[in-house]
Each structure stands twice: as C-alpha cells, then as structure tokens.
C-alpha atoms as a PDB file:
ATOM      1  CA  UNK A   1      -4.171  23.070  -3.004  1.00  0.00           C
ATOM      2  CA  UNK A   2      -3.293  19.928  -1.965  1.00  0.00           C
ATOM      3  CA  UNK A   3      -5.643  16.691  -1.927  1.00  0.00           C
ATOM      4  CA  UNK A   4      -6.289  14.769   1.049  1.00  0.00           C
ATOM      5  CA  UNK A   5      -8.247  11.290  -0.341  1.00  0.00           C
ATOM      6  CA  UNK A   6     -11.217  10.949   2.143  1.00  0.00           C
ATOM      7  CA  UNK A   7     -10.108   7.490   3.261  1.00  0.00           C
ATOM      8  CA  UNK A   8      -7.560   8.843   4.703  1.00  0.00           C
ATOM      9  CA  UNK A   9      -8.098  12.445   5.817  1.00  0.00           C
ATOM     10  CA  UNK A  10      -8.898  11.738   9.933  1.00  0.00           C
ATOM     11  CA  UNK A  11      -6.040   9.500   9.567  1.00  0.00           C
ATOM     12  CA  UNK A  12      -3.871  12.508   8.203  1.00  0.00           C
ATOM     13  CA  UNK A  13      -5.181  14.883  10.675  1.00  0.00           C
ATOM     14  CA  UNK A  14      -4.848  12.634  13.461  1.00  0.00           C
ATOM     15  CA  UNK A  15      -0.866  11.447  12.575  1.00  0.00           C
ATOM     16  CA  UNK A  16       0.447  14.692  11.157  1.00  0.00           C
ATOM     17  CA  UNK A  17       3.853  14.285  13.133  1.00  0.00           C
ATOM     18  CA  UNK A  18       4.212  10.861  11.788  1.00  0.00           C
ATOM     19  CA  UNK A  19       2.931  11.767   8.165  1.00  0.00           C
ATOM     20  CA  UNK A  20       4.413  13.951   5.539  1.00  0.00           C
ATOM     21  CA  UNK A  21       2.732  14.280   3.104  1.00  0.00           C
ATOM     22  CA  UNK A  22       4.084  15.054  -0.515  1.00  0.00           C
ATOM     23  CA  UNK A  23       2.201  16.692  -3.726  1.00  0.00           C
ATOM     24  CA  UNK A  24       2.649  14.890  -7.071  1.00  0.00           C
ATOM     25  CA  UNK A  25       1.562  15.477 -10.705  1.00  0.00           C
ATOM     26  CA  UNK A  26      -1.162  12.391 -11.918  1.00  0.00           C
ATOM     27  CA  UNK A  27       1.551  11.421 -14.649  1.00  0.00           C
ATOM     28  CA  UNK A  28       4.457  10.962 -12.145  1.00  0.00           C
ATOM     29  CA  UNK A  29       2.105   8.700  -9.986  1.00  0.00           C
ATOM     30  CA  UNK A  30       2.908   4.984 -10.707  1.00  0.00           C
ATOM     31  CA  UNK A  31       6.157   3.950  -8.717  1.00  0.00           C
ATOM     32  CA  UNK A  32       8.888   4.332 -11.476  1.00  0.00           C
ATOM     33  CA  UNK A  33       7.875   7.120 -13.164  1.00  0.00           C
ATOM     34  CA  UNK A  34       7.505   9.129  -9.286  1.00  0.00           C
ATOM     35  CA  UNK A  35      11.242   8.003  -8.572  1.00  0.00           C
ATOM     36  CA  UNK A  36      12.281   9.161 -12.291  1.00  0.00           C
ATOM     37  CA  UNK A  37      10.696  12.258 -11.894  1.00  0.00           C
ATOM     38  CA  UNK A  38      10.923  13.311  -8.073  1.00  0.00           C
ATOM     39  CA  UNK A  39      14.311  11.926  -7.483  1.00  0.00           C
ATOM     40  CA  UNK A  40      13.640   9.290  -4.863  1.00  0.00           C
ATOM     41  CA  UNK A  41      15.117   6.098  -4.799  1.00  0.00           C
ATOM     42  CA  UNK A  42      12.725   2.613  -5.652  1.00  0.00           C
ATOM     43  CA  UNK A  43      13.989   0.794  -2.619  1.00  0.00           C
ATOM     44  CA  UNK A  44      11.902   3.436  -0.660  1.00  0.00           C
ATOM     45  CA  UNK A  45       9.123   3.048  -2.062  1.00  0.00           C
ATOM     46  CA  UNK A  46       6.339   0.860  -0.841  1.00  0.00           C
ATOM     47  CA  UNK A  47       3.855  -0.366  -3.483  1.00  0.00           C
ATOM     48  CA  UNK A  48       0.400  -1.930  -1.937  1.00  0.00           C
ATOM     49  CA  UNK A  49      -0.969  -5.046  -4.159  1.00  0.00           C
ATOM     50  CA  UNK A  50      -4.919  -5.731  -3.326  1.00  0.00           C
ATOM     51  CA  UNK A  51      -4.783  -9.665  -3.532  1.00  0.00           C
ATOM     52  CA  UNK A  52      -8.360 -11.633  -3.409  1.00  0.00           C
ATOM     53  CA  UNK A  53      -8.651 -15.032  -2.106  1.00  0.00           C
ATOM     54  CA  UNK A  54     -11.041 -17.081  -4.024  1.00  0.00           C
ATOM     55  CA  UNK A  55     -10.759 -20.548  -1.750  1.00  0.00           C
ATOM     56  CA  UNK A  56     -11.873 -21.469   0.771  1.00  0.00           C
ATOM     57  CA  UNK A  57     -13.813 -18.351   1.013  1.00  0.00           C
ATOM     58  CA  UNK A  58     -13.366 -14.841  -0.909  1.00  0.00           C
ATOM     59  CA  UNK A  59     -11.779 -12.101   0.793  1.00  0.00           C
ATOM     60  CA  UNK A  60      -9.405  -9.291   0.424  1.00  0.00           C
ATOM     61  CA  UNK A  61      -5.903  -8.664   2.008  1.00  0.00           C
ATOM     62  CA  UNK A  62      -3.042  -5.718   1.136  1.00  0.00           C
ATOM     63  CA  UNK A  63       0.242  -6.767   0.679  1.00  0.00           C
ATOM     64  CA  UNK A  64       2.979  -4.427   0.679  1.00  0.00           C
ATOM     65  CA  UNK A  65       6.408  -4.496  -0.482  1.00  0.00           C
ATOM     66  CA  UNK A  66       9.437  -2.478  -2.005  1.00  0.00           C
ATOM     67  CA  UNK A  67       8.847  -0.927  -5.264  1.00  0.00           C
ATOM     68  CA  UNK A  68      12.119  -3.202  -6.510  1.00  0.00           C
ATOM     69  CA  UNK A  69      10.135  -6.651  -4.675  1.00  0.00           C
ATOM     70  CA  UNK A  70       8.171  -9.243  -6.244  1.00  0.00           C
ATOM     71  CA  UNK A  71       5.260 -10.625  -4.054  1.00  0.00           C
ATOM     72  CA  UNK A  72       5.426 -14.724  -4.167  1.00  0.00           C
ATOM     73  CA  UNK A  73       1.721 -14.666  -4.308  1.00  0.00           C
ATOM     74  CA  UNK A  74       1.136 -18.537  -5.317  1.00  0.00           C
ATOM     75  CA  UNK A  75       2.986 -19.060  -2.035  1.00  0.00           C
ATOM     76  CA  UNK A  76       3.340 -16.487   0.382  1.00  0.00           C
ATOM     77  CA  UNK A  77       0.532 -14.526  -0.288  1.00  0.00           C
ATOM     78  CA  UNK A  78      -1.376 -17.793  -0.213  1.00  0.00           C
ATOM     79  CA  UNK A  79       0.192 -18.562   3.028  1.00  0.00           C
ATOM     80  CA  UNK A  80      -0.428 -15.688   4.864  1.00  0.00           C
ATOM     81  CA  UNK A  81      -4.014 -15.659   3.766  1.00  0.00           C
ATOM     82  CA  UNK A  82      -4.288 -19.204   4.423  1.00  0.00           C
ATOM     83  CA  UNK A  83      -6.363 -19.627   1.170  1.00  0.00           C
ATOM     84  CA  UNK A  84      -5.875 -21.856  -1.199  1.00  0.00           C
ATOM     85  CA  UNK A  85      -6.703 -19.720  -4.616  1.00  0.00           C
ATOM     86  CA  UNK A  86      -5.568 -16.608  -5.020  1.00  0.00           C
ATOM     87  CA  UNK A  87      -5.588 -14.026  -7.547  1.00  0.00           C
ATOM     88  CA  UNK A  88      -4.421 -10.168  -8.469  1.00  0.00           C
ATOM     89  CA  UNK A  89      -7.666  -7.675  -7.266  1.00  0.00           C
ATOM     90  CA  UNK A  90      -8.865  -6.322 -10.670  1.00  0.00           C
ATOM     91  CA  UNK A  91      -8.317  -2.019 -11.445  1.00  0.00           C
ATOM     92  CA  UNK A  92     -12.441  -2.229 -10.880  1.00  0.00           C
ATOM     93  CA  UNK A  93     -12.336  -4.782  -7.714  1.00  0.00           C
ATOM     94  CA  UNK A  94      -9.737  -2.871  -6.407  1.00  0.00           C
ATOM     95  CA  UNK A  95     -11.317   1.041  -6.440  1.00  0.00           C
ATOM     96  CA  UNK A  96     -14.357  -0.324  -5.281  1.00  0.00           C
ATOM     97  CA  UNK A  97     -13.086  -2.509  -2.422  1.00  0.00           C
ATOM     98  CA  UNK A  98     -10.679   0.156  -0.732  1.00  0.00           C
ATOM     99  CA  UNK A  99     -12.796   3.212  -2.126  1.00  0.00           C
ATOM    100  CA  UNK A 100      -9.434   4.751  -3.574  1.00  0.00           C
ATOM    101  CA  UNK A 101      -7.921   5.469  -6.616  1.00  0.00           C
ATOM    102  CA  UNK A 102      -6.063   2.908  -9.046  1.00  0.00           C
ATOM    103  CA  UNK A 103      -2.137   3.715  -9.011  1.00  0.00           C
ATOM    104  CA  UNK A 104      -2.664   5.452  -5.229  1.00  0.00           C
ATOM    105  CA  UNK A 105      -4.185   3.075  -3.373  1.00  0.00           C
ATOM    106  CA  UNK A 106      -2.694   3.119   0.086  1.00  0.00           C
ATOM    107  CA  UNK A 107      -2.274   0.598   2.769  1.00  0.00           C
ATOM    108  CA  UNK A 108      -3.695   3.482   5.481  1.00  0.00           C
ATOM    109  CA  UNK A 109      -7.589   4.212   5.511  1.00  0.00           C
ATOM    110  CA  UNK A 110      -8.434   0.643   4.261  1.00  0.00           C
ATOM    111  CA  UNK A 111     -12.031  -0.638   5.177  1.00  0.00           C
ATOM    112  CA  UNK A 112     -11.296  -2.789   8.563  1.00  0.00           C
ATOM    113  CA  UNK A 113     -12.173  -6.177   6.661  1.00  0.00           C
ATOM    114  CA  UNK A 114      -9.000  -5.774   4.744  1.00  0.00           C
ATOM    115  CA  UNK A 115      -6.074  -7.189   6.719  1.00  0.00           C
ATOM    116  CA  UNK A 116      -2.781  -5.661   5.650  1.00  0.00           C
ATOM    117  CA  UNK A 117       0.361  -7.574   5.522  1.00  0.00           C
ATOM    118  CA  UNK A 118       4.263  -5.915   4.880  1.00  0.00           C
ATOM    119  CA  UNK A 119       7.247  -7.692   3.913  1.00  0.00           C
ATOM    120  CA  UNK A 120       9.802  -8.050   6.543  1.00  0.00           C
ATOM    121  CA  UNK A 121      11.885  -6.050   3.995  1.00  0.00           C
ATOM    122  CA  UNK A 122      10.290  -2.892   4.050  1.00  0.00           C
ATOM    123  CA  UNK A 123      11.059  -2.886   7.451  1.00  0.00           C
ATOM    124  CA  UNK A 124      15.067  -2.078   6.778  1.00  0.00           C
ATOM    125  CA  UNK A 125      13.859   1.297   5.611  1.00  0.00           C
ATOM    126  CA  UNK A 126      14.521   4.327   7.330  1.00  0.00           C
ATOM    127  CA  UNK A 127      11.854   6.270   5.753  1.00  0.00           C
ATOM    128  CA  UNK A 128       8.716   5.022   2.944  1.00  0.00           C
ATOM    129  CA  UNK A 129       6.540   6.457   0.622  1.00  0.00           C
ATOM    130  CA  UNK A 130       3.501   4.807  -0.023  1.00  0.00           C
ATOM    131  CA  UNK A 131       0.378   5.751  -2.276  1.00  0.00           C
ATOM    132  CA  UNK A 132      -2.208   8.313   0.018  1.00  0.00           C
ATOM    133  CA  UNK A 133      -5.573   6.846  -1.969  1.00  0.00           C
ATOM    134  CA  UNK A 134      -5.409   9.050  -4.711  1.00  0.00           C
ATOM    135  CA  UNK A 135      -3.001   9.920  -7.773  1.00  0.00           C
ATOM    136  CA  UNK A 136      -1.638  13.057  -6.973  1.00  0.00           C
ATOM    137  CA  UNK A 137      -0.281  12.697  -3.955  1.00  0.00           C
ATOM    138  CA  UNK A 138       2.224  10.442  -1.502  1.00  0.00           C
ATOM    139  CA  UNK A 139       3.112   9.837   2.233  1.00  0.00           C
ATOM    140  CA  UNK A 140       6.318   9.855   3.876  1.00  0.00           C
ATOM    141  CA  UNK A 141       6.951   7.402   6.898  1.00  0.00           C
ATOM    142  CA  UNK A 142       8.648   5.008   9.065  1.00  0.00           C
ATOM    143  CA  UNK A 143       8.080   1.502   8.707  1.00  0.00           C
ATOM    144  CA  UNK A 144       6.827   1.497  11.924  1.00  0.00           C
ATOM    145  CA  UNK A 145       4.569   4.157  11.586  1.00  0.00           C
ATOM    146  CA  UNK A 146       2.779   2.150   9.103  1.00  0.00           C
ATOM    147  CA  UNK A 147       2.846  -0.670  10.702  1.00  0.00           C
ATOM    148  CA  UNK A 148       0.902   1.150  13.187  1.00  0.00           C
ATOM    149  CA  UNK A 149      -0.963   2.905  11.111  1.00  0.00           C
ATOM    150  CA  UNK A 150      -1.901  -0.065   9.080  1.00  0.00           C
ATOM    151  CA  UNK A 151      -2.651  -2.577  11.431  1.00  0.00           C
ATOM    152  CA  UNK A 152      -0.025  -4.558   9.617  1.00  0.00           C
ATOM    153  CA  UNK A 153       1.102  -8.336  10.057  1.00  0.00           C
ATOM    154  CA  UNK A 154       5.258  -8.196   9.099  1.00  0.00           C
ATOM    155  CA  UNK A 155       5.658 -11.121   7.427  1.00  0.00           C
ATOM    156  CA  UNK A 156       8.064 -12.822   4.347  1.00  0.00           C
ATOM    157  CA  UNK A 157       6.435 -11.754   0.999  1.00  0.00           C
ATOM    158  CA  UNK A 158       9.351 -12.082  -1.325  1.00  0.00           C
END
C-alpha cells in the first residue's frame, strides 16, 4: 500500500489533480540513485535543502533547486534570507524542524514558519518530482503547482 507522510496527506487529498504521486523502494530514494533506478532524468528533479540562519536571528527557510544545481548559499541563500550566517540544517535539525524524513523531505506540508524559496530554474520544467516527506515515495508536478502549493518565493539560487 502506498504511504502518504502525514505532513502532507490533506495536502494530497486536497490537490490530487495537480499531484501524482509515485511509489519508490527506500534504497532508490536519494536523487541519483531514484533517476538510476526509475529512469527519470536529474534535471527533473527538485531536491529541497533545509538552510538555518544563525545571524541576525535563527530561523529556517527551504530552498529548492534541480537535482544537477548547486545552491550559492554564502550568497544567495544568504540574500534571500537576509541573514548574515548561514549554515546546512543538520539530518537531526532537519527531521525535527519539518517533521519528515531525511532523504524525503518535501517542500509541501512544511510548518508555516518555514518560508520556501525555488530557483528561477526549476521553473523551465515541464513537470518535477520532489521528495513527499518520507523515503518511499515521490510527487509529480508543475512548477507552478508547487509554487502554489509551497507558498514559494522564485528567486536566483544558483
């Protein structure tokens, strides 16, 4: 049967004609190893990066980019935090701050404190797949369904 993480099961059940959703095995879950195994191409996938600002306050924001992109973070993730430290979310800081699982964390069902920013690449996409909060499974979407979705800021990550 296939898992729906809770963070993002209303979410699901609210947006099924704008969601497909898509079962995996736990071992094909991290980015590379799903396109290997599943056949998809990297440039469709969209990999969500839990940065924490340290300075001038601490805070959380989700960036997300293609699975090919590098996030500038001592720049542009700086930037469009408007903090002055920043560093990579920990495996630990990260479960416990979006309440999903490492390696499926999705940009969808985040608590609303965490603002959610997408490269203005991922918008050239026809069609994403980005992690659905857990390991063993994946959504399919539009950019702009998860720009919706997300409450997402586009902005110029890379």
């Amino acid at each position: 049967m296939l898992e729906i993480h809770k963070t993002v099961a209303k979410l699901y059940e609210d947006n099924k004609e704008y969601l497909e959703i898509f079962e995996c095995l736990d071992e094909f879950s991290d980015t590379e190893n799903f396109c290997n195994h599943y056949g998809f191409d990297i440039e469709d996938s969209c990999n969500a990066i839990l940065i924490k600002a340290k300075k001038p306050v601490e805070f959380y924001a989700m960036f997300c980019l293609l699975g090919a992109s590098r996030l500038d973070v001592n720049h542009k993730a700086k930037e469009a935090m408007g903090a002055k430290r920043v560093s990579f979310a920990s495996r630990d800081e990260a479960e416990l701050v979006t309440e999903q699982i490492y390696g499926g964390i999705s940009p969808l069902g985040l608590p609303e404190n965490i603002k959610v920013f997408i490269d203005k690449n991922v918008i050239e996409r026809e069609k994403l797949f980005i992690g659905a909060g857990n390991r063993v499974s994946k959504f399919f979407l539009s950019p702009e369904t998860l720009i919706k979705l997300s409450h997402a800021e586009v902005f110029d990550l890379t």
